[in-house]
PDB file of N, CA and C in Angstrom:
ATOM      1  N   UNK A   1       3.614   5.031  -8.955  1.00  0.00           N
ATOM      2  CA  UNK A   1       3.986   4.207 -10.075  1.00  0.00           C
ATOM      3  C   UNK A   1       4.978   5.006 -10.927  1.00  0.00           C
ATOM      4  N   UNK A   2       6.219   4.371 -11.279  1.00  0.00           N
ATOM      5  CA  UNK A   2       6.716   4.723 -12.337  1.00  0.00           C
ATOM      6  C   UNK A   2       7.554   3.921 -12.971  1.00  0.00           C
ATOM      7  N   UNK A   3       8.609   4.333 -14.299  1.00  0.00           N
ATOM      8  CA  UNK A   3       9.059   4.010 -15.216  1.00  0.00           C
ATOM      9  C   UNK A   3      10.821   4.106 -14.821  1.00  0.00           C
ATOM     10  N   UNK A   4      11.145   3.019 -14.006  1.00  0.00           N
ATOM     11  CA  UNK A   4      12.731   3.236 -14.356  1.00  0.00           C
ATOM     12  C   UNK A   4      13.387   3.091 -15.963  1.00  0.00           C
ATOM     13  N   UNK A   5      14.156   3.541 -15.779  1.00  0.00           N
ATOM     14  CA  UNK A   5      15.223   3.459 -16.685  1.00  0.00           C
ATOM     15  C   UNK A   5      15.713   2.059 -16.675  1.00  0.00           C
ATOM     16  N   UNK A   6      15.986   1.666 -17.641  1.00  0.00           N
ATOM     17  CA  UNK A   6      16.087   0.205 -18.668  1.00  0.00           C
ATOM     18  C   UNK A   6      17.426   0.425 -19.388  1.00  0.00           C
ATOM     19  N   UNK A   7      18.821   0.107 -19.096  1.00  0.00           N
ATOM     20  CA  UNK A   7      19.917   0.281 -19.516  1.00  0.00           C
ATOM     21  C   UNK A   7      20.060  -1.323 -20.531  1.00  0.00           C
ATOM     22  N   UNK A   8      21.121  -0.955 -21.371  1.00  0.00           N
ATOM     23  CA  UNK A   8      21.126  -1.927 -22.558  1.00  0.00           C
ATOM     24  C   UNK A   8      21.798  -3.329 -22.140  1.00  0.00           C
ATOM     25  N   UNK A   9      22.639  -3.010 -21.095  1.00  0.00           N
ATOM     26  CA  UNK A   9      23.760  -3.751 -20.560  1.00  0.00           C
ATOM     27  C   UNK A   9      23.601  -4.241 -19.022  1.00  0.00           C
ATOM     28  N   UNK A  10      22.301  -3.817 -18.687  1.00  0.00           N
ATOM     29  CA  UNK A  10      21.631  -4.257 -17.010  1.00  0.00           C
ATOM     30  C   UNK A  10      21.994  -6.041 -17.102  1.00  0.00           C
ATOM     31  N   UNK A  11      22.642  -6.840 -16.303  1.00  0.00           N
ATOM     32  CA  UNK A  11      23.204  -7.674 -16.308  1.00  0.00           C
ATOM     33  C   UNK A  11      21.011  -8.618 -15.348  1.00  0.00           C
ATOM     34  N   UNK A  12      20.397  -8.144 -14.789  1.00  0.00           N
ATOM     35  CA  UNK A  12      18.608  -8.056 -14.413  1.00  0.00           C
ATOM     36  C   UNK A  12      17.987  -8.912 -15.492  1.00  0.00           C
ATOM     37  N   UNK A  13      17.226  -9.144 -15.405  1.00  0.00           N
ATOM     38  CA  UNK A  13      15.907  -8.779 -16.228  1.00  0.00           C
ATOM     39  C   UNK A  13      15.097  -7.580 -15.370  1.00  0.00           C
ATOM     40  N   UNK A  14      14.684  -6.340 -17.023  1.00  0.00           N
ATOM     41  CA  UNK A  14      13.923  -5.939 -16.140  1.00  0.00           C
ATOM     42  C   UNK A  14      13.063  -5.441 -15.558  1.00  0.00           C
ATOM     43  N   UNK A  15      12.630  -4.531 -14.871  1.00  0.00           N
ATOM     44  CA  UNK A  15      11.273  -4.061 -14.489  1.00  0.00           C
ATOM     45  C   UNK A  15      10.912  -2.996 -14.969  1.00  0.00           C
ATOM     46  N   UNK A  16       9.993  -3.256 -15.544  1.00  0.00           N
ATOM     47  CA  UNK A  16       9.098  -2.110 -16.318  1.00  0.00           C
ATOM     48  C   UNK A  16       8.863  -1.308 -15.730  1.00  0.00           C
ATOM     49  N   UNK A  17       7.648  -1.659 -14.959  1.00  0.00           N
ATOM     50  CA  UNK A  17       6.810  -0.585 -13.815  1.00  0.00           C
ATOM     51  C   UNK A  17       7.125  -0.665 -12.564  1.00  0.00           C
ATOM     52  N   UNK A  18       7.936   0.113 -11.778  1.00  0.00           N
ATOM     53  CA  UNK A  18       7.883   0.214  -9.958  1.00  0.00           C
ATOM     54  C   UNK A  18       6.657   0.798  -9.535  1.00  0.00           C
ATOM     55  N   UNK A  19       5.986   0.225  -8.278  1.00  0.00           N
ATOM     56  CA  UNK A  19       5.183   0.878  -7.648  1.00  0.00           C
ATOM     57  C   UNK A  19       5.316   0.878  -6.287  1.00  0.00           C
ATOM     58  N   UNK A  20       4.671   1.684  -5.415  1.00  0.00           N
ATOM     59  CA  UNK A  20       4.768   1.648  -3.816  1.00  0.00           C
ATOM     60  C   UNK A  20       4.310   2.528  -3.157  1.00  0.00           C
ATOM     61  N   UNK A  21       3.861   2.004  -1.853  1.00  0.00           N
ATOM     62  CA  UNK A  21       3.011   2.750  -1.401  1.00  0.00           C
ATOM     63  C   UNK A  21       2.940   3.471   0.562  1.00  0.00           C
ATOM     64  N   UNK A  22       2.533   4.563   0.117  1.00  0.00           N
ATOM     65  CA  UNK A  22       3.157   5.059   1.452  1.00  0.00           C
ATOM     66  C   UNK A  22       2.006   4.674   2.392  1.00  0.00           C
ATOM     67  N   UNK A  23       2.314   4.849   3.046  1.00  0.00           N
ATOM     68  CA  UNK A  23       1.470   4.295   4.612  1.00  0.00           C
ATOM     69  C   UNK A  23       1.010   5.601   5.302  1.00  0.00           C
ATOM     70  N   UNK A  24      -0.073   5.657   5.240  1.00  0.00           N
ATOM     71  CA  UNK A  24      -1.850   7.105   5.827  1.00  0.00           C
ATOM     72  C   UNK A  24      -1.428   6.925   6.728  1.00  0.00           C
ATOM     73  N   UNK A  25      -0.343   6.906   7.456  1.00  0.00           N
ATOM     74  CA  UNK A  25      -0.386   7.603   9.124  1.00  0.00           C
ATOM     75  C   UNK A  25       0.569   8.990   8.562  1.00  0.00           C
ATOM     76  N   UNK A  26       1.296   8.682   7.474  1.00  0.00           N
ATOM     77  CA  UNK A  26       2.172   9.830   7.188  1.00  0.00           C
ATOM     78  C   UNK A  26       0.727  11.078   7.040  1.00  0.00           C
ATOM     79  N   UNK A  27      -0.113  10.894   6.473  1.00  0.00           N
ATOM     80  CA  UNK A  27      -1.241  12.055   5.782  1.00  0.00           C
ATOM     81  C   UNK A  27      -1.921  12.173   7.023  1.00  0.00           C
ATOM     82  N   UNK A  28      -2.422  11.368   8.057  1.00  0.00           N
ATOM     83  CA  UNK A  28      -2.979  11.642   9.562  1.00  0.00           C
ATOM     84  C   UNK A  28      -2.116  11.427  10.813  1.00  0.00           C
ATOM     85  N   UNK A  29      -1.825  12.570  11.278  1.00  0.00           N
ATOM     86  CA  UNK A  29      -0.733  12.577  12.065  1.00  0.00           C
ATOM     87  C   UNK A  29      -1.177  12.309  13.315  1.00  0.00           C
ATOM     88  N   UNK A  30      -3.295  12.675  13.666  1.00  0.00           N
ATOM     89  CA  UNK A  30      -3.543  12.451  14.446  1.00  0.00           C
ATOM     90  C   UNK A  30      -4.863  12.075  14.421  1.00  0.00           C
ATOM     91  N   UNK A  31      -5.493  11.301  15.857  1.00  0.00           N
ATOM     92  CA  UNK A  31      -6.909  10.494  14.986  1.00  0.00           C
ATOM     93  C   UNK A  31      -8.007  11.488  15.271  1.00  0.00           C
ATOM     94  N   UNK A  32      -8.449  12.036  14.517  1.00  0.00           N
ATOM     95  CA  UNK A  32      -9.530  12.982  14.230  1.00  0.00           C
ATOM     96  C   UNK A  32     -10.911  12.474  14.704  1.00  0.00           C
ATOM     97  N   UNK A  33     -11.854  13.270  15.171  1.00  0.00           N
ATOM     98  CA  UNK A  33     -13.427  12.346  15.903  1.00  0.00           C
ATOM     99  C   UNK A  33     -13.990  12.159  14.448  1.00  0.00           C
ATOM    100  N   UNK A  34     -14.733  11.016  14.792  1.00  0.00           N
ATOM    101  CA  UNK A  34     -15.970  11.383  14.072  1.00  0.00           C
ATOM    102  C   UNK A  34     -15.061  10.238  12.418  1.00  0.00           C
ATOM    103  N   UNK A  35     -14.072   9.379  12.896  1.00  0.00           N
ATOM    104  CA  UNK A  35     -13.910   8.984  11.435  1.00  0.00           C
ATOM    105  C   UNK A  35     -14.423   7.597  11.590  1.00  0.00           C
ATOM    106  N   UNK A  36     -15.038   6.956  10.197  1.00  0.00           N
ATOM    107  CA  UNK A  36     -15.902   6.103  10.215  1.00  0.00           C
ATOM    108  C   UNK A  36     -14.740   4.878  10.812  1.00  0.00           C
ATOM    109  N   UNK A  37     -15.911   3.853  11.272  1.00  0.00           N
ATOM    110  CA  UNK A  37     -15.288   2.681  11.908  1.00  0.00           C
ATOM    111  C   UNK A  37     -15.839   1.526  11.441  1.00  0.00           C
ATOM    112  N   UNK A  38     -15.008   0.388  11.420  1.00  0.00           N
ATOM    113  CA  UNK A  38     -15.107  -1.305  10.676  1.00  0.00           C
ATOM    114  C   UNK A  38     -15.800  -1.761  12.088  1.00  0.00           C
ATOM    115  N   UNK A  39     -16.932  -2.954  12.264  1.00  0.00           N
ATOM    116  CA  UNK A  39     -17.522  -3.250  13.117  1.00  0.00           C
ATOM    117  C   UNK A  39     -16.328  -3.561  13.668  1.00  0.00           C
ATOM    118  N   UNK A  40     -16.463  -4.220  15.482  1.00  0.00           N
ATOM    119  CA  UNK A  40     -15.549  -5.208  15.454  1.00  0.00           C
ATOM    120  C   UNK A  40     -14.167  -6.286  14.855  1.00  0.00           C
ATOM    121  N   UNK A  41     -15.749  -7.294  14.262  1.00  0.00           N
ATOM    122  CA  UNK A  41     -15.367  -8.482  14.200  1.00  0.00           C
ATOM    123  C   UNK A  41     -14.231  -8.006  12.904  1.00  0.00           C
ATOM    124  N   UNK A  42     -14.996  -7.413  12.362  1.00  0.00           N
ATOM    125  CA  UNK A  42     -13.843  -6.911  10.699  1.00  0.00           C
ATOM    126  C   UNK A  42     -12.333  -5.975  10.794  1.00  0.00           C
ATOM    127  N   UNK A  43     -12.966  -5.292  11.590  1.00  0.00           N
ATOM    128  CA  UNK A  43     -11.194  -4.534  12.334  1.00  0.00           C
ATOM    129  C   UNK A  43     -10.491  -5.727  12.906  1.00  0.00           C
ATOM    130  N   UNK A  44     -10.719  -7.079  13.627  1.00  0.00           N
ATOM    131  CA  UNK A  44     -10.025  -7.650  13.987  1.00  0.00           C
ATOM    132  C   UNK A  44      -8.880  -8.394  12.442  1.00  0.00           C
ATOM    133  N   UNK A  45      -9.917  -8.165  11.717  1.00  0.00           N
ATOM    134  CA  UNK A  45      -9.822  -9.290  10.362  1.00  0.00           C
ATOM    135  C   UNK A  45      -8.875  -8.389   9.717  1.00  0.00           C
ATOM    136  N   UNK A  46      -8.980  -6.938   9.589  1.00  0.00           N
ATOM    137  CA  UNK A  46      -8.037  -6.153   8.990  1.00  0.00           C
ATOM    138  C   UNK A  46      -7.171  -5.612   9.354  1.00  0.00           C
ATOM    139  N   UNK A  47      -6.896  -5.646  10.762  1.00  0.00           N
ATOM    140  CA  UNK A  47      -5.840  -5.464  11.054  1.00  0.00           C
ATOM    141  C   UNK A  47      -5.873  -4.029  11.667  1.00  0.00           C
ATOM    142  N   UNK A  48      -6.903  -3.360  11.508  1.00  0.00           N
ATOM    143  CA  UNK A  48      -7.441  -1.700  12.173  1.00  0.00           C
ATOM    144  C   UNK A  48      -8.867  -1.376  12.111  1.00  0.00           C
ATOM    145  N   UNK A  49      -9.344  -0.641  13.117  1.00  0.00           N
ATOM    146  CA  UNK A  49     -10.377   0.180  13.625  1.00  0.00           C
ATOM    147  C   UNK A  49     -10.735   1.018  12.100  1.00  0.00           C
ATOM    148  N   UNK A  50     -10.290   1.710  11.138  1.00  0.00           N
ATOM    149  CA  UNK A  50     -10.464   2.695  10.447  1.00  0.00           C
ATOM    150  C   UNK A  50      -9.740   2.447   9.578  1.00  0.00           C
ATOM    151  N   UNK A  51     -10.960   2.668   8.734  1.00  0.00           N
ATOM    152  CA  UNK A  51     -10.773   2.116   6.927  1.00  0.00           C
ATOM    153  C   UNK A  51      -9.750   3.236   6.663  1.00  0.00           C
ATOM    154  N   UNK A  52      -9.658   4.640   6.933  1.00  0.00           N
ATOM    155  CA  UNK A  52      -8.827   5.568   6.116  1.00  0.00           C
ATOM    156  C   UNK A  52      -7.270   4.440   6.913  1.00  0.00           C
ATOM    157  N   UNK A  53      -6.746   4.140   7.849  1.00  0.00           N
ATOM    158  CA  UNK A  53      -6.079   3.292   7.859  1.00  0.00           C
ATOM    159  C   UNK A  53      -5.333   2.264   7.066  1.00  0.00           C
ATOM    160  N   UNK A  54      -6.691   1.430   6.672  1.00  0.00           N
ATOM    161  CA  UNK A  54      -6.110   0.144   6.105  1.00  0.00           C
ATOM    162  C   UNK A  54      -5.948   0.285   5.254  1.00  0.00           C
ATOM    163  N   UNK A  55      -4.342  -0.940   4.334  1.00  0.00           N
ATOM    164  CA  UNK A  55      -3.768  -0.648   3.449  1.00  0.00           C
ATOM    165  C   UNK A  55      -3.795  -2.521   2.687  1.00  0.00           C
ATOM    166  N   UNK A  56      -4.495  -3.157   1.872  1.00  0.00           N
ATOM    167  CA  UNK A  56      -4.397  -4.214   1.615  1.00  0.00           C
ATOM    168  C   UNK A  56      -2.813  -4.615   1.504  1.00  0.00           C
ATOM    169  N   UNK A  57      -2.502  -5.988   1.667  1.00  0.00           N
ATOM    170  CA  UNK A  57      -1.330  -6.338   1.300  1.00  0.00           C
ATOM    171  C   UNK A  57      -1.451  -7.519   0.669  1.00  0.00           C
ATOM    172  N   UNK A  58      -1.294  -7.578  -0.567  1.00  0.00           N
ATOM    173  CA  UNK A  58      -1.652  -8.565  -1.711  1.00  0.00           C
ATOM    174  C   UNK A  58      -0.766  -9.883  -1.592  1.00  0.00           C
ATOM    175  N   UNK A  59       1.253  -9.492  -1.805  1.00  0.00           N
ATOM    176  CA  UNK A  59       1.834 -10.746  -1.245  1.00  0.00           C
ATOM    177  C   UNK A  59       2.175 -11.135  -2.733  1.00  0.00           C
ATOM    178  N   UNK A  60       1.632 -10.815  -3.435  1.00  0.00           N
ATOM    179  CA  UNK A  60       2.312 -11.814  -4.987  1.00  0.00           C
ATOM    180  C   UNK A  60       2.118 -10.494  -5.564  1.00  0.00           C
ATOM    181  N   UNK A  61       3.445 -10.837  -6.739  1.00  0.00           N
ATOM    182  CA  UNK A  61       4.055  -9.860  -7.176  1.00  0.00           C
ATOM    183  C   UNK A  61       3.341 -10.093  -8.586  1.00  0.00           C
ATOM    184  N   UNK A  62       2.759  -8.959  -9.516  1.00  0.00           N
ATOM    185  CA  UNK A  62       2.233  -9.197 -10.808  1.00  0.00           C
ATOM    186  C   UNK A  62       3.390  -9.488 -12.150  1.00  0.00           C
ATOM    187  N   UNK A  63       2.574 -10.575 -12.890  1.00  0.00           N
ATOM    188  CA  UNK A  63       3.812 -10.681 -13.869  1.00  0.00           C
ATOM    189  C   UNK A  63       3.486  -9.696 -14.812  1.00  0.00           C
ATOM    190  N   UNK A  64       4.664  -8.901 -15.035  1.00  0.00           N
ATOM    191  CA  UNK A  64       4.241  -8.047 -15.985  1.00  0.00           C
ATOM    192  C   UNK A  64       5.454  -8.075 -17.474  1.00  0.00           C
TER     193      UNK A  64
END
């Protein structure tokens, strides 16, 4: 999260707060034993085997 810069003359409206988010394969380069696992049916639903994995994707942008 941070704070861009807000110029007087930005032709925008504009954004207060940027945020973003990096993606845990960068921090696990490789799959380690022993890391906890989503049953099945719920890894199918999320999209991966392993919660340190999953990354929600919300889809609507907050009004701020």
């Amino acid at each position: 999260m941070w704070y861009p810069f807000i110029g007087p003359y930005d032709p925008c409206p504009p954004i207060y707060v940027k945020t973003y988010s990096t993606p845990p394969q960068l921090f696990i380069p490789f799959q380690p034993t022993g890391l906890p696992q989503f049953p099945p049916y719920e890894a199918l639903q999320k999209g991966t085997l392993w919660p340190a994995l999953f990354s929600p994707y919300d889809g609507r942008r907050s009004a701020e």
